[in-house]
C-alpha atoms as a PDB file:
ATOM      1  CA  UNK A   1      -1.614  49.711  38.328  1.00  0.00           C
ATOM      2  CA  UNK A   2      -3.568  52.518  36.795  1.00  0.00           C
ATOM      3  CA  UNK A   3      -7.466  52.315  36.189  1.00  0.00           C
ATOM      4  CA  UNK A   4      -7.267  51.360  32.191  1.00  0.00           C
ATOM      5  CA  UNK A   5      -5.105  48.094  33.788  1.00  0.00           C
ATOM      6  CA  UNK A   6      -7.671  46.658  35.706  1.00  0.00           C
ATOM      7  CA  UNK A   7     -11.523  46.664  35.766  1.00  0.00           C
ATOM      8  CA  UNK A   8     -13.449  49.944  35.852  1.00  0.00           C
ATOM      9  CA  UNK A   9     -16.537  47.960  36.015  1.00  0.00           C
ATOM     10  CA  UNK A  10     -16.450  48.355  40.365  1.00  0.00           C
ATOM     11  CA  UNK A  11     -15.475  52.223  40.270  1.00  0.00           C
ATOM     12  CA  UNK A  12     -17.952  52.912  37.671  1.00  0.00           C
ATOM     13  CA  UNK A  13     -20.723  51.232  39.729  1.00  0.00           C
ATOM     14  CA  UNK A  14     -19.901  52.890  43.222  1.00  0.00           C
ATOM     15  CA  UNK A  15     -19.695  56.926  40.834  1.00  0.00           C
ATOM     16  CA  UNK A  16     -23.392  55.660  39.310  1.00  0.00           C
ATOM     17  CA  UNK A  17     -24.675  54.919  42.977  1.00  0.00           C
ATOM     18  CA  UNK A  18     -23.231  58.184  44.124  1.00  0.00           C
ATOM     19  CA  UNK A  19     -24.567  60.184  41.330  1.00  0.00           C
ATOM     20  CA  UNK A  20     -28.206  60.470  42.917  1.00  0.00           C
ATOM     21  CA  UNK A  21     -29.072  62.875  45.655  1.00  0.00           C
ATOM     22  CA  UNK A  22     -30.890  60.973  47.643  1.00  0.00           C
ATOM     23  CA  UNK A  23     -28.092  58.230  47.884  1.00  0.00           C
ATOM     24  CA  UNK A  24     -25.513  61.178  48.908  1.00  0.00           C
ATOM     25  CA  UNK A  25     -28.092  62.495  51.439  1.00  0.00           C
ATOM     26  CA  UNK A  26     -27.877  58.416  52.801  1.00  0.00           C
ATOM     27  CA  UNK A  27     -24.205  58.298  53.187  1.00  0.00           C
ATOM     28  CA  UNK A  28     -23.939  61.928  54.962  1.00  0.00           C
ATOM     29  CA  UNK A  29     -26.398  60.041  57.479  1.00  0.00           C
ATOM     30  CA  UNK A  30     -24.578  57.144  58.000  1.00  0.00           C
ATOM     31  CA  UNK A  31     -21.411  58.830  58.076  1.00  0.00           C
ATOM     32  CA  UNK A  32     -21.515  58.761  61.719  1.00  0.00           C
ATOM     33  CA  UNK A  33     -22.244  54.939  61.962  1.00  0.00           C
ATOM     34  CA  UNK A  34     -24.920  52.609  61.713  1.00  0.00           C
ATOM     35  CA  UNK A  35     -28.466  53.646  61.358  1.00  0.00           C
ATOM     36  CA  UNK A  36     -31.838  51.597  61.520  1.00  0.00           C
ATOM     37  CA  UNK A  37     -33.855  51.930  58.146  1.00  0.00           C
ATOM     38  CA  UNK A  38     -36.410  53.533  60.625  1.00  0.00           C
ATOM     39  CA  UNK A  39     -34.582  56.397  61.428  1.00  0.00           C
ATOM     40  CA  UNK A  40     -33.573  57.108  57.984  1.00  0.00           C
ATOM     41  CA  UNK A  41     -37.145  57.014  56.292  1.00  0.00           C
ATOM     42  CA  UNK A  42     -37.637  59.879  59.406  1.00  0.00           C
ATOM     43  CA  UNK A  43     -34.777  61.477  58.760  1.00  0.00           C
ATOM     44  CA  UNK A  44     -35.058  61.643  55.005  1.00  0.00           C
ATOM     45  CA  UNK A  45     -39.132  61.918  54.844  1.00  0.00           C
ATOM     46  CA  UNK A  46     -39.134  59.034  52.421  1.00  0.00           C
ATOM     47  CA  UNK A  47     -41.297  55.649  52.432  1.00  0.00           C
ATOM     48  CA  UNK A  48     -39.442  52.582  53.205  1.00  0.00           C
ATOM     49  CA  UNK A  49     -40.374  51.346  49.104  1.00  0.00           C
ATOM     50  CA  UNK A  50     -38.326  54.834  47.668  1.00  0.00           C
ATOM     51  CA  UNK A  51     -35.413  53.980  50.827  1.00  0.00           C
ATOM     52  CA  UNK A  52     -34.726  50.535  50.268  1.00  0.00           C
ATOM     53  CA  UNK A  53     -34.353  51.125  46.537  1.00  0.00           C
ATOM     54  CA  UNK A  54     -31.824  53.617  46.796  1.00  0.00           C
ATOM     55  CA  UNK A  55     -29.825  51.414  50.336  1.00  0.00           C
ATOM     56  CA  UNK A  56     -29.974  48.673  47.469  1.00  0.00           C
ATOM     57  CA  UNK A  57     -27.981  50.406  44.593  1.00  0.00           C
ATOM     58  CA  UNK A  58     -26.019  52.215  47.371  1.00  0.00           C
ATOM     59  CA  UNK A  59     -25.193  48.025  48.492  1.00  0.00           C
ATOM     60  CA  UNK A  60     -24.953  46.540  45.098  1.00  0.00           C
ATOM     61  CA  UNK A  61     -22.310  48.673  44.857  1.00  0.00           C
ATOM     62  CA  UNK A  62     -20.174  47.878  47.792  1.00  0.00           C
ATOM     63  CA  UNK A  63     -20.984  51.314  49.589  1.00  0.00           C
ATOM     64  CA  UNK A  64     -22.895  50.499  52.697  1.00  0.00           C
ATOM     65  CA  UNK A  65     -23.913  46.852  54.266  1.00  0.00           C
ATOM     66  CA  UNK A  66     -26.123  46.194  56.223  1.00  0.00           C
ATOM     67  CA  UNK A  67     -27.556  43.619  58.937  1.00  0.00           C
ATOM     68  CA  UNK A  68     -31.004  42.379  59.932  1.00  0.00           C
ATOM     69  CA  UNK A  69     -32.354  42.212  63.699  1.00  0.00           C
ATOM     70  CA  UNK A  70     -36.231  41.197  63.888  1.00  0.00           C
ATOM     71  CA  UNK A  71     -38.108  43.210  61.022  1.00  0.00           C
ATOM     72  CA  UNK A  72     -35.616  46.014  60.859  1.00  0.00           C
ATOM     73  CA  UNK A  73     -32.280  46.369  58.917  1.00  0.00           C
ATOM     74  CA  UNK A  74     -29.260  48.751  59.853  1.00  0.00           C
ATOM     75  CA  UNK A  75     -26.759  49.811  57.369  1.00  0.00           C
ATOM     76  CA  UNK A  76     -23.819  51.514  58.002  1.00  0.00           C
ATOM     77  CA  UNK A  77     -20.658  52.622  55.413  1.00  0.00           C
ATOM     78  CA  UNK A  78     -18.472  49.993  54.630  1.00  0.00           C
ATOM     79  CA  UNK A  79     -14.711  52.309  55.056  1.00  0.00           C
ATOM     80  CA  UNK A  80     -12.800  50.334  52.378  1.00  0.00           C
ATOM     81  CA  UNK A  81     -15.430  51.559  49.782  1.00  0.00           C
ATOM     82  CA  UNK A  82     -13.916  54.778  49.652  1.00  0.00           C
ATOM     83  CA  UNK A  83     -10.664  53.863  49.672  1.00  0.00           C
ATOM     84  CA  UNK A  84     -11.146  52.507  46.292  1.00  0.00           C
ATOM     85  CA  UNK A  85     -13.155  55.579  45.227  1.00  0.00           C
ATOM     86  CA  UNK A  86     -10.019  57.522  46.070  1.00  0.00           C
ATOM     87  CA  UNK A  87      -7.512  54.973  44.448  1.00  0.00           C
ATOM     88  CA  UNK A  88      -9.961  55.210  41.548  1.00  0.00           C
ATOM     89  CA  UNK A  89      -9.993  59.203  41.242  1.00  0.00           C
ATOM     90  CA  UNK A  90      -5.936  59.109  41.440  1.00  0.00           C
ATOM     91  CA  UNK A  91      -6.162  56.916  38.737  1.00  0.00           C
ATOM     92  CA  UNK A  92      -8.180  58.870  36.543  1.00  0.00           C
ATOM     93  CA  UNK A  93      -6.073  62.157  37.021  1.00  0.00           C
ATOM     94  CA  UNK A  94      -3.397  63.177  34.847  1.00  0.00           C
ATOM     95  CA  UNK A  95      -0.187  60.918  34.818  1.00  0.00           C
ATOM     96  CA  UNK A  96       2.750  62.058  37.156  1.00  0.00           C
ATOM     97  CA  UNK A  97       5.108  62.405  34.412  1.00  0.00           C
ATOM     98  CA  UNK A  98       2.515  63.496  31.633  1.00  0.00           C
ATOM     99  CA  UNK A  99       3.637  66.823  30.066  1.00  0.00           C
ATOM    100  CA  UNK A 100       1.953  70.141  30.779  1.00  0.00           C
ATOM    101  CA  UNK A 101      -0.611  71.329  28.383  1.00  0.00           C
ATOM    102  CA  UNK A 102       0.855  72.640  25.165  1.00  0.00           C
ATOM    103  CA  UNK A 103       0.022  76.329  24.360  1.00  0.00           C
ATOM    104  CA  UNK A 104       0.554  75.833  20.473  1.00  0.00           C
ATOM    105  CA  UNK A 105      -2.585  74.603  18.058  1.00  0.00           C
ATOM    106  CA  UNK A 106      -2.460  70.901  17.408  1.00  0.00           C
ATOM    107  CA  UNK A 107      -5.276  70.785  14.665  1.00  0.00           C
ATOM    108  CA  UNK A 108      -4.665  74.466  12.285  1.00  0.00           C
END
């Protein structure tokens, strides 16, 4: 099923919440497994108000979960995320069977 079959809606949403580099800079952190929302506002020099805005697009999307234990939250990448990121990049690329570029002038 190629991406123009189903809904783009989800892929579109998880490219928007990676567009920012601030969100990027949060999954390179987390790529190594969960990580209290302490740590990260160290790691990243950024107040827990700036943080949890970008850990909720980066969620809203499907990109990272998270749990709560006391006042604290730890979020870690959720795996199957980017296995749809990669099904939906395949998807966008050029057909299997689409013909190579043509060097003539379509539009004279």
């Amino acid at each position: 099923m190629t991406l123009a079959q189903r809904d783009i809606a989800p892929a579109a949403l998880m490219f928007h919440a990676l567009s920012d580099e601030t969100r990027l800079g949060l999954v390179r952190r987390l790529q190594g497994g969960e990580r209290c929302v302490c740590e990260l506002m160290e790691q990243l020099d950024a107040g827990q108000s700036r943080l949890s805005f970008h850990l909720k697009v980066l969620r809203d999307a499907g990109i990272v979960d998270c749990r709560r234990e006391g006042r604290w939250a730890y979020y870690w990448l959720r795996g199957e995320a980017f296995e749809e990121l990669a099904d939906a990049l395949k998807a966008l690329g050029p057909a299997p069977s689409a013909p190579p570029a043509s060097n003539g002038r379509c539009c004279d």
